[in-house]
N, C-alpha and C. Protein backbone atom coordinates (compact mmCIF):
# COMPACT_ATOMS: atom_id res chain seq x y z
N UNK A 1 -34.70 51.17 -17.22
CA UNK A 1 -33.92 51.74 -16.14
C UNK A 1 -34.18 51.01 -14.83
N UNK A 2 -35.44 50.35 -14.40
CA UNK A 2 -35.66 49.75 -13.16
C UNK A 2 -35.03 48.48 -13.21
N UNK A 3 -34.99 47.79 -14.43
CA UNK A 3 -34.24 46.52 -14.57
C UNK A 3 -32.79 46.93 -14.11
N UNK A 4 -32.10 47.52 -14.48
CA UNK A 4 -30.78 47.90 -13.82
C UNK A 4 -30.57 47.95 -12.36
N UNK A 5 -31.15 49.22 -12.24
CA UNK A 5 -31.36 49.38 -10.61
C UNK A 5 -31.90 48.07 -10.00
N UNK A 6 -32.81 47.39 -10.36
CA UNK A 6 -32.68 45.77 -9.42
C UNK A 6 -31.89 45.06 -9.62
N UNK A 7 -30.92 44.59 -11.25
CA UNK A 7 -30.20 43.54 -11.08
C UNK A 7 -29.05 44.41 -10.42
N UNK A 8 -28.24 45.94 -10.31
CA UNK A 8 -27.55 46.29 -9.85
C UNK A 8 -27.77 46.23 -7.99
N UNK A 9 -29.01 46.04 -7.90
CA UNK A 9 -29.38 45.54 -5.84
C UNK A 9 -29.16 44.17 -5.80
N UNK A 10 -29.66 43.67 -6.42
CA UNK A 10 -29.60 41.90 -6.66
C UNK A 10 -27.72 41.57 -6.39
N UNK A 11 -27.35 42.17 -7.75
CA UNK A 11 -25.95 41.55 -7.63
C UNK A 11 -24.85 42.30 -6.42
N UNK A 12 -25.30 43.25 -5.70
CA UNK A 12 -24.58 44.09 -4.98
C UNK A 12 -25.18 43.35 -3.36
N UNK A 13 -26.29 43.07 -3.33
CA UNK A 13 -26.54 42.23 -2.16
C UNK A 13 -25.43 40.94 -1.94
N UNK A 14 -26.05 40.43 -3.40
CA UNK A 14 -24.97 39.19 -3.43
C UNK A 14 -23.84 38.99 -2.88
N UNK A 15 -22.72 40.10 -3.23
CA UNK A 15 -21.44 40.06 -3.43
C UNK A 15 -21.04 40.59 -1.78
N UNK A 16 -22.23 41.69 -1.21
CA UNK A 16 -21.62 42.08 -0.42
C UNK A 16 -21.92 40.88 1.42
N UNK A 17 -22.86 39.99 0.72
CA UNK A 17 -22.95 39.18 1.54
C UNK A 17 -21.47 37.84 1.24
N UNK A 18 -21.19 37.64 0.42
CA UNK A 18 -19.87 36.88 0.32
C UNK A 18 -18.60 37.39 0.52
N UNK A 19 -18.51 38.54 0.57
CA UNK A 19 -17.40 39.48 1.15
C UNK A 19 -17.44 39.40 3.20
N UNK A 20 -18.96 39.77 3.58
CA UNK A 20 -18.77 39.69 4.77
C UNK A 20 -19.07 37.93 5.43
N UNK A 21 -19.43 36.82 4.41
CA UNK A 21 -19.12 35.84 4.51
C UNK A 21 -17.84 35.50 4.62
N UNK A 22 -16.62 36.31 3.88
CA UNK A 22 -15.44 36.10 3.83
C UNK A 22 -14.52 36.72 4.86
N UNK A 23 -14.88 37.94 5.40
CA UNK A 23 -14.50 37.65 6.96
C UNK A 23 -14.87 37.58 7.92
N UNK A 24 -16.03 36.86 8.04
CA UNK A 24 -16.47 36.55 9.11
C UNK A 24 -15.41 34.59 9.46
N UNK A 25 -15.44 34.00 8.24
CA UNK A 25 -14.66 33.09 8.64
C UNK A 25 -12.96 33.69 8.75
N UNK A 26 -12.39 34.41 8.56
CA UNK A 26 -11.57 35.06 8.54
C UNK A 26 -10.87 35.23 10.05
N UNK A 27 -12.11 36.20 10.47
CA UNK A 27 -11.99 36.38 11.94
C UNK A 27 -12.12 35.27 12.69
N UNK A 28 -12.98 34.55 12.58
CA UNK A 28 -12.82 33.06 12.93
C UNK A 28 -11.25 32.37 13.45
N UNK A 29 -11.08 31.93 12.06
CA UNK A 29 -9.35 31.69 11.97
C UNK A 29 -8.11 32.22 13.13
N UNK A 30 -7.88 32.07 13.67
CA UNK A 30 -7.24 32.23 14.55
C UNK A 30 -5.41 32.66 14.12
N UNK A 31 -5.19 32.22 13.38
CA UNK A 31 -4.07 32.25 12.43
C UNK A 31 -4.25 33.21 11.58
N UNK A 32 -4.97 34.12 11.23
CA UNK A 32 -5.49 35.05 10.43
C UNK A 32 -5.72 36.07 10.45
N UNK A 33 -6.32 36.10 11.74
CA UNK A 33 -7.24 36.90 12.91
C UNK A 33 -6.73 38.54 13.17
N UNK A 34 -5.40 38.61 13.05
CA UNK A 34 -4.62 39.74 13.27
C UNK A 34 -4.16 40.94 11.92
N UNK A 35 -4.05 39.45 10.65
CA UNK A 35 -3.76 40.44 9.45
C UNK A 35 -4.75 40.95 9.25
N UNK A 36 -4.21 42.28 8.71
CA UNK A 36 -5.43 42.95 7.98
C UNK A 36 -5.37 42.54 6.27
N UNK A 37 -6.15 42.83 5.74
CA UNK A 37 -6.08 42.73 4.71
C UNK A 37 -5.53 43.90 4.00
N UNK A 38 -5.00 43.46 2.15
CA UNK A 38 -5.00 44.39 1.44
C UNK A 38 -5.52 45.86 1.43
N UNK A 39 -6.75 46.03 1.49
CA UNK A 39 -8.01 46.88 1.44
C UNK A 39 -7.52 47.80 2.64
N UNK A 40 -7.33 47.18 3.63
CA UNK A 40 -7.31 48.08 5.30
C UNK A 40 -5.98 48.60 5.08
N UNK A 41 -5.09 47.83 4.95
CA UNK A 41 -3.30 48.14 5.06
C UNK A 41 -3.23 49.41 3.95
N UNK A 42 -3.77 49.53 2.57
CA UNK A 42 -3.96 50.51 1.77
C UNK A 42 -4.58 51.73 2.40
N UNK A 43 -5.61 51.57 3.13
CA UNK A 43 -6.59 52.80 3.85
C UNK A 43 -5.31 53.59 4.73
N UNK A 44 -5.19 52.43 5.47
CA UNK A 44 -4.33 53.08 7.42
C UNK A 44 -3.07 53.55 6.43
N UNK A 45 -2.20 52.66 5.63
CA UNK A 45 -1.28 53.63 5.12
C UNK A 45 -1.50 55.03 4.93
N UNK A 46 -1.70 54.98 3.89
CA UNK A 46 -2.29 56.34 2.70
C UNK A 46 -2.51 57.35 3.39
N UNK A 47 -3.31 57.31 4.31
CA UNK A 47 -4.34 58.19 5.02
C UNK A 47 -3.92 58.22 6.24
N UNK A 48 -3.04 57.50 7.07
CA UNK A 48 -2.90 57.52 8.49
C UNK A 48 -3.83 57.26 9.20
N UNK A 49 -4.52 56.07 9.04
CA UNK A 49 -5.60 55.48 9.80
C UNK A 49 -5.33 54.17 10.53
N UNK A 50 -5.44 54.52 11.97
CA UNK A 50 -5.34 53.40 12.61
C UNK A 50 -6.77 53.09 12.80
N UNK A 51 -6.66 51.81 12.40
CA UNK A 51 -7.80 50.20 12.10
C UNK A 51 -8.30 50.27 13.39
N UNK A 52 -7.94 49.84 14.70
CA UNK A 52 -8.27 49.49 15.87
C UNK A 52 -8.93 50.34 16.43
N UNK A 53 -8.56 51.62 15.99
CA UNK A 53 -9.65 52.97 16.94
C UNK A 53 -10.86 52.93 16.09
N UNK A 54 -10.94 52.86 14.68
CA UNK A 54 -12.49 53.07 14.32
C UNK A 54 -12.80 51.74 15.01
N UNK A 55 -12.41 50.65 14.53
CA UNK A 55 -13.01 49.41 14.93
C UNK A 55 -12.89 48.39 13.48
N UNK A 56 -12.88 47.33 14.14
CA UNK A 56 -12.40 45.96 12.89
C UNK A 56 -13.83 45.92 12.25
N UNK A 57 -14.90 45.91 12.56
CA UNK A 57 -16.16 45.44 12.05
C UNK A 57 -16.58 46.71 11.44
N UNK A 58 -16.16 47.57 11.86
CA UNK A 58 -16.95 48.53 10.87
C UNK A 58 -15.70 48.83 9.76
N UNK A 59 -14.46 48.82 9.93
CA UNK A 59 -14.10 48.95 8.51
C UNK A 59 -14.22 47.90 7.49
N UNK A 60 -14.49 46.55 8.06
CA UNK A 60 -14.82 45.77 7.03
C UNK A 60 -16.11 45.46 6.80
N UNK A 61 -16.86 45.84 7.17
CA UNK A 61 -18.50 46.04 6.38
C UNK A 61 -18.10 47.62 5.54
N UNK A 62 -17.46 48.81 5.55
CA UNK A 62 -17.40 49.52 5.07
C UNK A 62 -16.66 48.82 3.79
N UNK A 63 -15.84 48.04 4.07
CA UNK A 63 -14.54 47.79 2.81
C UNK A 63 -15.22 46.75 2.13
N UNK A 64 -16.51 45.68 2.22
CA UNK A 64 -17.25 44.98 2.03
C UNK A 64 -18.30 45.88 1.01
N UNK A 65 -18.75 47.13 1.66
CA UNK A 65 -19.51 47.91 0.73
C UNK A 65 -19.02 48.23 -0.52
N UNK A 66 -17.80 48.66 -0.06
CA UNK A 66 -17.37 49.65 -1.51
C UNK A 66 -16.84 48.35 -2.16
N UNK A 67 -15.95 47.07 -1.97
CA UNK A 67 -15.77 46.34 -3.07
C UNK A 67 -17.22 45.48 -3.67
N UNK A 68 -18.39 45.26 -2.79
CA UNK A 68 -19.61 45.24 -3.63
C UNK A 68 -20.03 46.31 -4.75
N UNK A 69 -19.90 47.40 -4.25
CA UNK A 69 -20.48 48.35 -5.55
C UNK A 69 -19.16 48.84 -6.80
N UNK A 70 -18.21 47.88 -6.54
CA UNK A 70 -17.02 47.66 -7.34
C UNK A 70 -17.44 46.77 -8.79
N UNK A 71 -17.61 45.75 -7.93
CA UNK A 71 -17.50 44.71 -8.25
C UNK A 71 -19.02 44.75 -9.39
N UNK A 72 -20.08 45.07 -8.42
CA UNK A 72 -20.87 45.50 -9.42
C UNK A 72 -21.44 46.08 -10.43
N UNK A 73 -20.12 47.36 -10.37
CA UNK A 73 -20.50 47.80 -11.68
C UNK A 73 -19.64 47.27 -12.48
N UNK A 74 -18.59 46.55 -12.21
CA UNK A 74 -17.82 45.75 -13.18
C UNK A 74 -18.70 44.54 -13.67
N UNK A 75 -19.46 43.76 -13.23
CA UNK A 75 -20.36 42.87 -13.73
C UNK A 75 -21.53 43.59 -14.52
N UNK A 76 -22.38 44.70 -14.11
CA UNK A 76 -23.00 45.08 -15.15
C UNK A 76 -22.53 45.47 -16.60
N UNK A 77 -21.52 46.12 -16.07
CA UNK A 77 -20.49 46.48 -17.61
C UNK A 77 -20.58 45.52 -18.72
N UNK A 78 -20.10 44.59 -18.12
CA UNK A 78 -19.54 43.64 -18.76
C UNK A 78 -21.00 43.36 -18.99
N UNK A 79 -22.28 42.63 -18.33
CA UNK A 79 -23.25 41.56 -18.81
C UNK A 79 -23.71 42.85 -19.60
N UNK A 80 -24.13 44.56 -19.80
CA UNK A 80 -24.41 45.22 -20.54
C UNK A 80 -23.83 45.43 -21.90
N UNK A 81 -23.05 44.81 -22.30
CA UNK A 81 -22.08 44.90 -23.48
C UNK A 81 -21.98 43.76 -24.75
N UNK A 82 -22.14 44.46 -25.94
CA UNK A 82 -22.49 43.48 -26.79
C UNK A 82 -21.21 42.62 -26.75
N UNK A 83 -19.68 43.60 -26.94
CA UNK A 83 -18.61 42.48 -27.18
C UNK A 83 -17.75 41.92 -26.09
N UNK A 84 -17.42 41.10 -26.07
CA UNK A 84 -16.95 41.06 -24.57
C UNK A 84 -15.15 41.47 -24.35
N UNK A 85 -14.62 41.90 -25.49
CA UNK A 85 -13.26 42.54 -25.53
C UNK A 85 -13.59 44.05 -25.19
N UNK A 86 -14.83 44.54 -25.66
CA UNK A 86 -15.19 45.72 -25.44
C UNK A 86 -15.43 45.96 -24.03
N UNK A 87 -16.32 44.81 -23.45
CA UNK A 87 -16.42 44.57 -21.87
C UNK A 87 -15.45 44.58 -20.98
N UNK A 88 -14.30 43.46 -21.61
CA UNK A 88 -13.56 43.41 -20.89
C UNK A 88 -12.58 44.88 -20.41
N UNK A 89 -12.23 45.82 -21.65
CA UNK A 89 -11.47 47.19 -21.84
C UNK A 89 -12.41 48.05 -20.93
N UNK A 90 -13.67 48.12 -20.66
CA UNK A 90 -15.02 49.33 -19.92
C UNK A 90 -14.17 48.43 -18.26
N UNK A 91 -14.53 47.40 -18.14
CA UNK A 91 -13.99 47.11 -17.05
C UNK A 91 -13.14 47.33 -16.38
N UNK A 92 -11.95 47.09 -17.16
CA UNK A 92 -10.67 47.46 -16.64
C UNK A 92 -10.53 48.95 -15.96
N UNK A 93 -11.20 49.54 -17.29
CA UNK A 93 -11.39 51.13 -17.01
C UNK A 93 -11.43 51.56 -15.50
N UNK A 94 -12.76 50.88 -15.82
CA UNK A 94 -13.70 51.16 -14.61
C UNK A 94 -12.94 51.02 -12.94
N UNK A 95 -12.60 49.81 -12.86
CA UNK A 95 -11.97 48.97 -11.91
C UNK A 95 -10.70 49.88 -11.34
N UNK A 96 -9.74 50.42 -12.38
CA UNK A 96 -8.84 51.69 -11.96
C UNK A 96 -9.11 52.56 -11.49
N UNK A 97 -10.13 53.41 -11.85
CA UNK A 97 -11.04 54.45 -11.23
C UNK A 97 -12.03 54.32 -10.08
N UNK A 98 -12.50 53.37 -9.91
CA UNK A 98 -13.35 53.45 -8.86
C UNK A 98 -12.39 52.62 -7.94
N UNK A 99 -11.52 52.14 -8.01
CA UNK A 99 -11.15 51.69 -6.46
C UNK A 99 -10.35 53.01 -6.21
N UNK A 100 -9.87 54.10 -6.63
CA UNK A 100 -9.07 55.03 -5.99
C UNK A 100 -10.10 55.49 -5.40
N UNK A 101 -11.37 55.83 -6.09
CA UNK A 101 -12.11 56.91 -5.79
C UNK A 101 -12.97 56.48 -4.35
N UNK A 102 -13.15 55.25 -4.14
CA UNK A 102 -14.25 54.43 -2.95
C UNK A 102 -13.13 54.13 -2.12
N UNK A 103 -12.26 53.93 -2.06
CA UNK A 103 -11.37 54.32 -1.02
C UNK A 103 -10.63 55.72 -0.63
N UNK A 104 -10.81 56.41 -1.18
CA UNK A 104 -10.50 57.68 -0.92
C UNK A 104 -11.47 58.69 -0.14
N UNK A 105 -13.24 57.79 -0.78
CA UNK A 105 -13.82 58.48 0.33
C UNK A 105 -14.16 57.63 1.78
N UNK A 106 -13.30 56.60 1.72
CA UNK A 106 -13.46 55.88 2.74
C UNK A 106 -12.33 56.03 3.69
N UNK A 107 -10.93 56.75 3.39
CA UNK A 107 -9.71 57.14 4.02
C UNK A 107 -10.24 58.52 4.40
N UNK A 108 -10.81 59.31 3.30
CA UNK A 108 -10.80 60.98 4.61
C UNK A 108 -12.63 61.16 5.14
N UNK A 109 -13.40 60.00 5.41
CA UNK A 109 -13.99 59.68 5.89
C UNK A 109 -13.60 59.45 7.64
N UNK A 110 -12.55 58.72 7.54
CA UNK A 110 -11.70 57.57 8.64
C UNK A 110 -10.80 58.52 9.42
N UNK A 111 -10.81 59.85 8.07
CA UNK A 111 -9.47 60.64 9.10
C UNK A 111 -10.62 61.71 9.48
N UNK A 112 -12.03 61.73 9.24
CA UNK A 112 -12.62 62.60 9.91
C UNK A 112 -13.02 62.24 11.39
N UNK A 113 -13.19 60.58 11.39
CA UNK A 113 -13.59 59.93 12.35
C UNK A 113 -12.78 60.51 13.41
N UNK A 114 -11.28 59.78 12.77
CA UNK A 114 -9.98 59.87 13.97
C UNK A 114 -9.77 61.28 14.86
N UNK A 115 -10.01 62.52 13.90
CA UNK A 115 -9.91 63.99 14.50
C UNK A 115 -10.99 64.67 14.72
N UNK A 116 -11.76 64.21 15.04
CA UNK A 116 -12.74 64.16 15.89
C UNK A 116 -13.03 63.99 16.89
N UNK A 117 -12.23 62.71 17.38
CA UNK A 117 -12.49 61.41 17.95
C UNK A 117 -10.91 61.99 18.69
């Protein structure tokens, strides 16, 4: 069980440092700079969250979190699995379900912020 829990920190560090590697040059970009991404445009829809009042940096270290611990349990799945058709089907699974669910607590999270606020 501790082997998990570290390669699941290991690979979740990883990912979530190449995610905020990925917009940090992003923001950079000047040509770029304004879209939001997939991830955000899904949140502010859905939920009625305007991006600019929480703030750009914290929804994307938030949206950085949850597709790290996405992403990660889709890689454990898979490296935990004897077959890899079997892997690949747990994944898929998985991948449907947890992005509704990590954005959903990240939209009435955002709308607690906003009415509050």
């Amino acid at each position: 069980m501790e082997i998990i829990i570290e390669e699941f920190l290991i690979v979740a560090i990883i990912v979530y440092s190449l995610s905020m590697i990925y917009f940090y040059f992003k923001n950079k970009s000047k040509k770029y700079k304004n879209i939001p991404t997939i991830e955000m445009s899904y949140i502010s829809k859905l939920y009625g969250i305007d991006i600019s009042f929480i703030g750009l940096k914290k929804v994307q270290n938030d949206i950085s979190i949850a597709n790290s611990i996405i992403i990660t349990i889709d890689l454990l799945l898979l490296y935990h699995t004897k077959s890899l058709i079997v892997g690949m089907i747990l994944i898929a699974i998985a991948t449907f379900l947890l992005i509704p669910i990590c954005y959903h607590v990240l939209g009435k999270s955002y709308q607690k912020i906003m009415y509050r606020g």
